[in-house]
PDB file of N, CA and C in Angstrom:
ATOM      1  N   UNK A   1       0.847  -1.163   0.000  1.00  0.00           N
ATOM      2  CA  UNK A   1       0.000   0.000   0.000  1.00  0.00           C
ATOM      3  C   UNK A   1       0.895   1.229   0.000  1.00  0.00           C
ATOM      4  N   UNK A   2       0.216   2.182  -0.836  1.00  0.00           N
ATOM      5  CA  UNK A   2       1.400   3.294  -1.081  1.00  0.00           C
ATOM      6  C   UNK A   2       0.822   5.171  -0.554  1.00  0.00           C
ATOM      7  N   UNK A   3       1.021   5.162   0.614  1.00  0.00           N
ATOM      8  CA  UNK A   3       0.229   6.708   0.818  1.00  0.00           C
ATOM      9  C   UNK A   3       0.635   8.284  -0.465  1.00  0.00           C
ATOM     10  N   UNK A   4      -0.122   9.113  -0.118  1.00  0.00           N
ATOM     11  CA  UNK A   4       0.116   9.599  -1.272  1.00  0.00           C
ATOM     12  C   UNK A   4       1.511  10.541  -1.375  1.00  0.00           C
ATOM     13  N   UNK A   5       2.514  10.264  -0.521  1.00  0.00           N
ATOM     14  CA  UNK A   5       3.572  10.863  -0.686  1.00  0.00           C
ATOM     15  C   UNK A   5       4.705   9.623  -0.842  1.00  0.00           C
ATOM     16  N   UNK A   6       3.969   8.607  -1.627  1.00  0.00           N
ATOM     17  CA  UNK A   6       4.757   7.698  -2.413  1.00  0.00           C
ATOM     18  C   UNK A   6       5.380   6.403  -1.571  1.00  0.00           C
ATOM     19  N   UNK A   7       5.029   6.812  -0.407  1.00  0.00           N
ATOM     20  CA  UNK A   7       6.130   5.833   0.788  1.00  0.00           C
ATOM     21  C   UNK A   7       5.419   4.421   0.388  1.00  0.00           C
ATOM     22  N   UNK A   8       5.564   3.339   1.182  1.00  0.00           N
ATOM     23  CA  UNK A   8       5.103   2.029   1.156  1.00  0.00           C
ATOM     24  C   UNK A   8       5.102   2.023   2.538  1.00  0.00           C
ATOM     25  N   UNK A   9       3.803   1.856   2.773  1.00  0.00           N
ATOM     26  CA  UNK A   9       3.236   1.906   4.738  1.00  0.00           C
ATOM     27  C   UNK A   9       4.149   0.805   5.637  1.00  0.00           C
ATOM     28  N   UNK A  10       4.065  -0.475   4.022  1.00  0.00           N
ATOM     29  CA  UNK A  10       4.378  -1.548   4.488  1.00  0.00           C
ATOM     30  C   UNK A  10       5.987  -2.124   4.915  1.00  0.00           C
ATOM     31  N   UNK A  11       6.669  -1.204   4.827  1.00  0.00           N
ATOM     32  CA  UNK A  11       8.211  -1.375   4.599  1.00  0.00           C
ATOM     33  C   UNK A  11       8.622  -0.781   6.267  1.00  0.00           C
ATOM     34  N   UNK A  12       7.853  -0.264   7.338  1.00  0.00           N
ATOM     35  CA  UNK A  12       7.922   0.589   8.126  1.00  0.00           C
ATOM     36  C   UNK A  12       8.642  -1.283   8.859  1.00  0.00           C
ATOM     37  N   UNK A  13       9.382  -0.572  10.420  1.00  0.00           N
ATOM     38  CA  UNK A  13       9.723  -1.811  11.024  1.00  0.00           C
ATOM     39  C   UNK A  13       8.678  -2.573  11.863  1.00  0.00           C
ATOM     40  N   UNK A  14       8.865  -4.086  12.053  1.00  0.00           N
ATOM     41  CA  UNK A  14       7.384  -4.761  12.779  1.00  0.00           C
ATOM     42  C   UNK A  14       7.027  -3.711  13.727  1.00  0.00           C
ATOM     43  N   UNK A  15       7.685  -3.009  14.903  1.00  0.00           N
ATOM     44  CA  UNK A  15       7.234  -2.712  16.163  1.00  0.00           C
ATOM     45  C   UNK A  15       6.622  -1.280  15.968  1.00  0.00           C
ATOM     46  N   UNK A  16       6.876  -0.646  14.880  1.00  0.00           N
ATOM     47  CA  UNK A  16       6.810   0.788  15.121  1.00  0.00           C
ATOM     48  C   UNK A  16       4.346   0.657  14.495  1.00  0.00           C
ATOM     49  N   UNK A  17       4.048   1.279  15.032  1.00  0.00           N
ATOM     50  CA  UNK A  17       2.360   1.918  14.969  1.00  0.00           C
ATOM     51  C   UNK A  17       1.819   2.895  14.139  1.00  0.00           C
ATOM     52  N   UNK A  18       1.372   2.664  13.001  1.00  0.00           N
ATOM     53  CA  UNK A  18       0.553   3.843  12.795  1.00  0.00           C
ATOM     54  C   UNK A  18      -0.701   4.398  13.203  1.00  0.00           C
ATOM     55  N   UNK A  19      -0.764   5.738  13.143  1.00  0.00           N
ATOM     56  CA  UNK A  19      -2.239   6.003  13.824  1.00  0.00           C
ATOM     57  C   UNK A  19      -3.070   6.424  12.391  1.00  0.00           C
ATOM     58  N   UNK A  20      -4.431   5.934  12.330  1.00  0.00           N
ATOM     59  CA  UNK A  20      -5.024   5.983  11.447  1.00  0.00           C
ATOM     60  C   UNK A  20      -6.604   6.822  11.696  1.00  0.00           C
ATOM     61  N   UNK A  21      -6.288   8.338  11.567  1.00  0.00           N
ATOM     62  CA  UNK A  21      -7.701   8.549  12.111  1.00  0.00           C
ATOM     63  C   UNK A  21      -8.670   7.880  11.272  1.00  0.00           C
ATOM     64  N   UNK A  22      -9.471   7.331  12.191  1.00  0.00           N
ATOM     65  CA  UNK A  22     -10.377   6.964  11.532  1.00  0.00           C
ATOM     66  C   UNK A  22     -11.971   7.712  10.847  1.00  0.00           C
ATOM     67  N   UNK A  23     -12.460   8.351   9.908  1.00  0.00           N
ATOM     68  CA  UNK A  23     -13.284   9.595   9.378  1.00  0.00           C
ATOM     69  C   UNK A  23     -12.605  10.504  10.068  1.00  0.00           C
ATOM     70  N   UNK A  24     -11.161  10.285  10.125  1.00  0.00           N
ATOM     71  CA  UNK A  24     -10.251  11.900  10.291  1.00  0.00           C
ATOM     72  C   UNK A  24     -10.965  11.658  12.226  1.00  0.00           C
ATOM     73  N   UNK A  25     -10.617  12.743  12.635  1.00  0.00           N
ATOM     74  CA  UNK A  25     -10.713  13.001  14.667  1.00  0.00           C
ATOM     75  C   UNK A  25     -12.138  12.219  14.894  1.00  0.00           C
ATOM     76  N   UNK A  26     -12.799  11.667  14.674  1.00  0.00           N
ATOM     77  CA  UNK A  26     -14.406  11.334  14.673  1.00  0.00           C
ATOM     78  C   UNK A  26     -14.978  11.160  15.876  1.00  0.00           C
ATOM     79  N   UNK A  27     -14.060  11.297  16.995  1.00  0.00           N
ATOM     80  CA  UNK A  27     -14.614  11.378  18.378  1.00  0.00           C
ATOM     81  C   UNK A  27     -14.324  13.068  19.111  1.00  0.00           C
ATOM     82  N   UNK A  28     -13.758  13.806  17.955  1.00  0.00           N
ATOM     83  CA  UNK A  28     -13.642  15.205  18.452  1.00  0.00           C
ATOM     84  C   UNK A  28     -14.541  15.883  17.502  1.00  0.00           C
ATOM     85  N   UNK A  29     -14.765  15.406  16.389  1.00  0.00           N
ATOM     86  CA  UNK A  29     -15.943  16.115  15.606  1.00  0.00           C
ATOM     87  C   UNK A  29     -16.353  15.905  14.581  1.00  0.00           C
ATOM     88  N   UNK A  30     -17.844  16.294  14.120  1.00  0.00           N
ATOM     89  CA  UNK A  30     -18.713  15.073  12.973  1.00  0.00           C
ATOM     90  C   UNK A  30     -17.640  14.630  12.120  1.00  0.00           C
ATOM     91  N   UNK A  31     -17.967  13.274  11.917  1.00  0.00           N
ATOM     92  CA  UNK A  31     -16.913  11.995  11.438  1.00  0.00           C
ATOM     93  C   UNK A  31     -17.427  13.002   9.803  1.00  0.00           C
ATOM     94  N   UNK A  32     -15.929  11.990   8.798  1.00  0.00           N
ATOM     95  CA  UNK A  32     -15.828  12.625   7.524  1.00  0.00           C
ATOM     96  C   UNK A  32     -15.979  14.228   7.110  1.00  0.00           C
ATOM     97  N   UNK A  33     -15.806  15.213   8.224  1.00  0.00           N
ATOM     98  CA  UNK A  33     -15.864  16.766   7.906  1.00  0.00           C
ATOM     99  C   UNK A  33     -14.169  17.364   7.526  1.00  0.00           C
ATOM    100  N   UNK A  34     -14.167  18.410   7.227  1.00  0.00           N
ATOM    101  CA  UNK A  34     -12.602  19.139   7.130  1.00  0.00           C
ATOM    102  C   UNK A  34     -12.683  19.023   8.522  1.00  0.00           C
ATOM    103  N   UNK A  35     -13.329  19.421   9.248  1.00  0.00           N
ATOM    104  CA  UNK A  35     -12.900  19.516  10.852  1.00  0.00           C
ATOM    105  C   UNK A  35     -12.254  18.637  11.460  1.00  0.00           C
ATOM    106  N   UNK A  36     -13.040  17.460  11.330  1.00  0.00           N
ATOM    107  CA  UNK A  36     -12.281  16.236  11.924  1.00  0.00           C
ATOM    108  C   UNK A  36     -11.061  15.824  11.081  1.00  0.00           C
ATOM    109  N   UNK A  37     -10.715  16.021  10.013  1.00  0.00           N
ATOM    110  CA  UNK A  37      -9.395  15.562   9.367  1.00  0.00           C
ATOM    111  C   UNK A  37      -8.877  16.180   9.719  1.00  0.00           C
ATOM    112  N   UNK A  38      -8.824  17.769   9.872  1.00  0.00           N
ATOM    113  CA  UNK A  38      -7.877  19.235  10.560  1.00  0.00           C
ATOM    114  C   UNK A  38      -7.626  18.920  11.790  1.00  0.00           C
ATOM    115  N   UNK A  39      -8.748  18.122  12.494  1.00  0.00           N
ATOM    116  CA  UNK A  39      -8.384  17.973  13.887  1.00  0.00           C
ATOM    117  C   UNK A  39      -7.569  16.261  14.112  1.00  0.00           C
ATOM    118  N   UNK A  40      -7.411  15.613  12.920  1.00  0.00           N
ATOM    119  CA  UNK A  40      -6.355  14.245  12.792  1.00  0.00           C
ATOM    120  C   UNK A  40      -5.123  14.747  12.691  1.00  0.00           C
ATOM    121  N   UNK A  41      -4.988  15.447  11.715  1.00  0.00           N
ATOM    122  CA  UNK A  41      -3.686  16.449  11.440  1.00  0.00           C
ATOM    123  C   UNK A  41      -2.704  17.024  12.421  1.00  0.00           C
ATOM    124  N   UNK A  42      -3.619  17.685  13.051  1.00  0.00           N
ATOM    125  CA  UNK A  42      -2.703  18.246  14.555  1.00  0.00           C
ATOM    126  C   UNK A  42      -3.103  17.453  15.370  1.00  0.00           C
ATOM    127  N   UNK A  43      -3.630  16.103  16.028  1.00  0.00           N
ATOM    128  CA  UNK A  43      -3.384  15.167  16.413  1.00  0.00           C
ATOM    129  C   UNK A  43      -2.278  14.122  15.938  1.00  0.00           C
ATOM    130  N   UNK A  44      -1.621  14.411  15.069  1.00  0.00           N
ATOM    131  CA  UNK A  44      -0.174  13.876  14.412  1.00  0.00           C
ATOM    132  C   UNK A  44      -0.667  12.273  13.774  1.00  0.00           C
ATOM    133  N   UNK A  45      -2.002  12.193  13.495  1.00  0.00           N
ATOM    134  CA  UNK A  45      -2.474  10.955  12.437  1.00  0.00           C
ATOM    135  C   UNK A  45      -1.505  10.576  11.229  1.00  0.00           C
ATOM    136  N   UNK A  46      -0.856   9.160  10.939  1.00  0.00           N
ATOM    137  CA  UNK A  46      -0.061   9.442   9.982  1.00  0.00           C
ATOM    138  C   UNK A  46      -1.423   9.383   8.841  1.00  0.00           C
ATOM    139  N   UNK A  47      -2.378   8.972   8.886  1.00  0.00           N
ATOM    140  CA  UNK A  47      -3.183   8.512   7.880  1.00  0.00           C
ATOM    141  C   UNK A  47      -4.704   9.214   8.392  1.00  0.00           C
ATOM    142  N   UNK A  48      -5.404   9.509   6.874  1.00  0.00           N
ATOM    143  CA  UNK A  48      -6.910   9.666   7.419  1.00  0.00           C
ATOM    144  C   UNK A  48      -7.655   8.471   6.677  1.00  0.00           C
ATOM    145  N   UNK A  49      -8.520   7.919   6.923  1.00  0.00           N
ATOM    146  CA  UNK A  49      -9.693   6.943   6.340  1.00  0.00           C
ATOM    147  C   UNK A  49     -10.527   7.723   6.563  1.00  0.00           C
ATOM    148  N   UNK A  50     -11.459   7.788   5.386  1.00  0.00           N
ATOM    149  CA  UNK A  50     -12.471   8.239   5.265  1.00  0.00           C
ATOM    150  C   UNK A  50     -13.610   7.819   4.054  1.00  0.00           C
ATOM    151  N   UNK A  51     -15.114   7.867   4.196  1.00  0.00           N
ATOM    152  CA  UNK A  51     -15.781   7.260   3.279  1.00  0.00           C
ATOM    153  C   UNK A  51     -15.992   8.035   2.275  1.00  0.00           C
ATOM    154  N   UNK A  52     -16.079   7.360   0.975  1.00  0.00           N
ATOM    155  CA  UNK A  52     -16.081   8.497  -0.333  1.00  0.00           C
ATOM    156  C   UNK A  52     -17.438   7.491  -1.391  1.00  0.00           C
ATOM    157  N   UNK A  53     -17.819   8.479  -1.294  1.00  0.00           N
ATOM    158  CA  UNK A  53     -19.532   7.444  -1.903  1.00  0.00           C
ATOM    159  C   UNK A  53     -19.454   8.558  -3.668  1.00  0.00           C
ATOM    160  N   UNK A  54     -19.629   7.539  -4.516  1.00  0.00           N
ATOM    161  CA  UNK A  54     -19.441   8.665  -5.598  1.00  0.00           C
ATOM    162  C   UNK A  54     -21.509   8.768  -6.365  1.00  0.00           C
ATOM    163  N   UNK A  55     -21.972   9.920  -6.368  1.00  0.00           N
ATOM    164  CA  UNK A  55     -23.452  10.902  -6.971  1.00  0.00           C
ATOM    165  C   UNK A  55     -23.557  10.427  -8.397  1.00  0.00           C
ATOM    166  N   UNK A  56     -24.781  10.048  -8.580  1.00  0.00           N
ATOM    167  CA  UNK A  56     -25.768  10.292  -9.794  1.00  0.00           C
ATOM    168  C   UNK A  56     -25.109  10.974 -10.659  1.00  0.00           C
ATOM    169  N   UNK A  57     -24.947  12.967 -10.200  1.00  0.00           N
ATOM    170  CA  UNK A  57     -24.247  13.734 -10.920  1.00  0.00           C
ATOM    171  C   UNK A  57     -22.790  13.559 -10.997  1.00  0.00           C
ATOM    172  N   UNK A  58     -21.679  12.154 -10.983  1.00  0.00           N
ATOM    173  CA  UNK A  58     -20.422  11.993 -10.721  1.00  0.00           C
ATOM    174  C   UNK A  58     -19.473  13.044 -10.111  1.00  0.00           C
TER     175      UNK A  58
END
């Protein structure tokens, strides 16, 4: 798996953790907003997950 600044997540050593907000901060504020990813960010998240549903109008 390759984040978007090219690294390979998977090459990291066994012991070391990533933190993965999950819908970005989602227990500091509504899950999937800029807020909660802004608030993953300066929570030092290496990663955000978030849901991406794609519209009728694409």
């Amino acid at each position: 798996m390759i984040n978007s600044q090219g690294d390979n997540i998977f090459s990291r050593k066994y012991n070391d953790f990533l933190v993965i907000g999950h819908r970005g901060a989602s227990s500091e504020a509504p899950e999937n907003t800029l807020k909660a990813f802004e608030r993953a960010i300066e929570l030092n998240a290496d990663y955000i997950e978030f849901d991406l549903q794609k519209t009728l109008d694409n």
